[in-house]
Protein backbone atom coordinates (compact mmCIF):
# COMPACT_ATOMS: atom_id res chain seq x y z
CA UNK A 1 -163.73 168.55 -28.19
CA UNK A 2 -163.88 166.45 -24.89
CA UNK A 3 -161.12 164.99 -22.80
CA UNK A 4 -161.59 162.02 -24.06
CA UNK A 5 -161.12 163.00 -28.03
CA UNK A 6 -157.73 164.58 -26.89
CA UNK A 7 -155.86 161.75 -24.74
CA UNK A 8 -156.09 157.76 -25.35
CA UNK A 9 -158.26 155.92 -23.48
CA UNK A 10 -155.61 153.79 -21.54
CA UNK A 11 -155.44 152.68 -18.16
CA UNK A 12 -152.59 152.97 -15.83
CA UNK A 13 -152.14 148.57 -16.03
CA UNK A 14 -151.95 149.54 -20.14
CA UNK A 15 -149.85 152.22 -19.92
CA UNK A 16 -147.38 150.08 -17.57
CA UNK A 17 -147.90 146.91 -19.45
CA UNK A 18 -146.67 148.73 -22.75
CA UNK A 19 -143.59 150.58 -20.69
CA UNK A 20 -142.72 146.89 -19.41
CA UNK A 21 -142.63 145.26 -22.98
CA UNK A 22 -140.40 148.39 -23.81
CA UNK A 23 -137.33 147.43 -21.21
CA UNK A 24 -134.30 146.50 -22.84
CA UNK A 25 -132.54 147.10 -26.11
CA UNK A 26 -134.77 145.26 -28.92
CA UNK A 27 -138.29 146.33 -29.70
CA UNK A 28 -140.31 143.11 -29.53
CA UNK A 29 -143.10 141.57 -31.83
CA UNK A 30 -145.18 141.96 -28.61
CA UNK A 31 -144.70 145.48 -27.82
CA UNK A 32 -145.32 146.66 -31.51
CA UNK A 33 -148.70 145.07 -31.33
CA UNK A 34 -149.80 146.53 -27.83
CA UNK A 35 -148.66 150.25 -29.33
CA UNK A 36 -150.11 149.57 -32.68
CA UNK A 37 -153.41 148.14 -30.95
CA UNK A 38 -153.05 151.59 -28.54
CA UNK A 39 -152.37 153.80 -31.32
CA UNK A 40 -154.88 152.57 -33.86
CA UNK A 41 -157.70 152.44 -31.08
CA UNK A 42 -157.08 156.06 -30.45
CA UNK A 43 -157.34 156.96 -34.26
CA UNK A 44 -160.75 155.14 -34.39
CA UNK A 45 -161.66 157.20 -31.28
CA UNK A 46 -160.33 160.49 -32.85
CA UNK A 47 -157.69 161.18 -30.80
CA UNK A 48 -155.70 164.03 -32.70
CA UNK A 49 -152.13 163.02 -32.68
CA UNK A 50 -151.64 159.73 -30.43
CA UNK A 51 -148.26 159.63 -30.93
CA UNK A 52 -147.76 162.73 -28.75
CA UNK A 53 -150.06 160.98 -25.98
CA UNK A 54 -148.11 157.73 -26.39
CA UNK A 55 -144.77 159.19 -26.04
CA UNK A 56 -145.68 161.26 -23.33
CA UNK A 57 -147.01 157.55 -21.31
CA UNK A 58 -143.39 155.92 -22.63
CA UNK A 59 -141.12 158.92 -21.96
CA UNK A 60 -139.70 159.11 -25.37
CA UNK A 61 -140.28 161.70 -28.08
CA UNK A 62 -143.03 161.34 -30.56
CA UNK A 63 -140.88 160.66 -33.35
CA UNK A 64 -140.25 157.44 -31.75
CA UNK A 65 -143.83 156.65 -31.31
CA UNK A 66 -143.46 157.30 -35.29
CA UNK A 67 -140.55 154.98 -35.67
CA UNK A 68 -142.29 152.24 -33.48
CA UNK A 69 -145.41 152.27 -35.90
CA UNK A 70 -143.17 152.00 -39.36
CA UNK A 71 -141.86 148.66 -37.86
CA UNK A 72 -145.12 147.22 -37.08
CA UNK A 73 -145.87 147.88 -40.35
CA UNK A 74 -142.80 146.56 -42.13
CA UNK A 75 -142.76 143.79 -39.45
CA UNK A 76 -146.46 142.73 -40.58
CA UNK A 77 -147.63 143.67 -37.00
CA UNK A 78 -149.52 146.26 -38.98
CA UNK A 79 -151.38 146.29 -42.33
CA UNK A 80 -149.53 149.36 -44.45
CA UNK A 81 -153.18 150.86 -44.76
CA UNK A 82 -153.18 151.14 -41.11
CA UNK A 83 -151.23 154.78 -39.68
């Protein structure tokens, strides 16, 4: 497997852009579509787990990541045959 199966391919602008939508209390409509757009681009690039990568870039635990992804779903932000 290469490095770039086992990380997401995400800039440093991305990776701040997404920890900027993430300041403060409420998790926007915005920031659940850059992580969902993040996290299903890694899938299609076959990134094993991207919510370990994705936490690791936000500085929360992956089960967040998780957490993030079930409201974009239930939110709309992401169809429910999406991860």
């Amino acid at each position: 497997m290469t490095d770039t199966l086992r990380a997401p391919r995400m800039t440093e602008a991305e990776i701040d852009e997404l920890r900027a939508l993430r300041e403060g209390y409420r998790v926007t409509d915005a920031f659940l579509v850059r992580l969902a757009t993040h996290y299903t681009q890694a899938e299609i690039d076959g990134v094993v787990n991207p919510a370990r990568h994705l936490a690791e870039y936000l500085g929360v635990q992956r089960q967040t990541v998780l957490t993030y992804m079930r409201m974009a779903r239930r939110t709309g932000v992401l169809s429910k045959t999406q991860p």
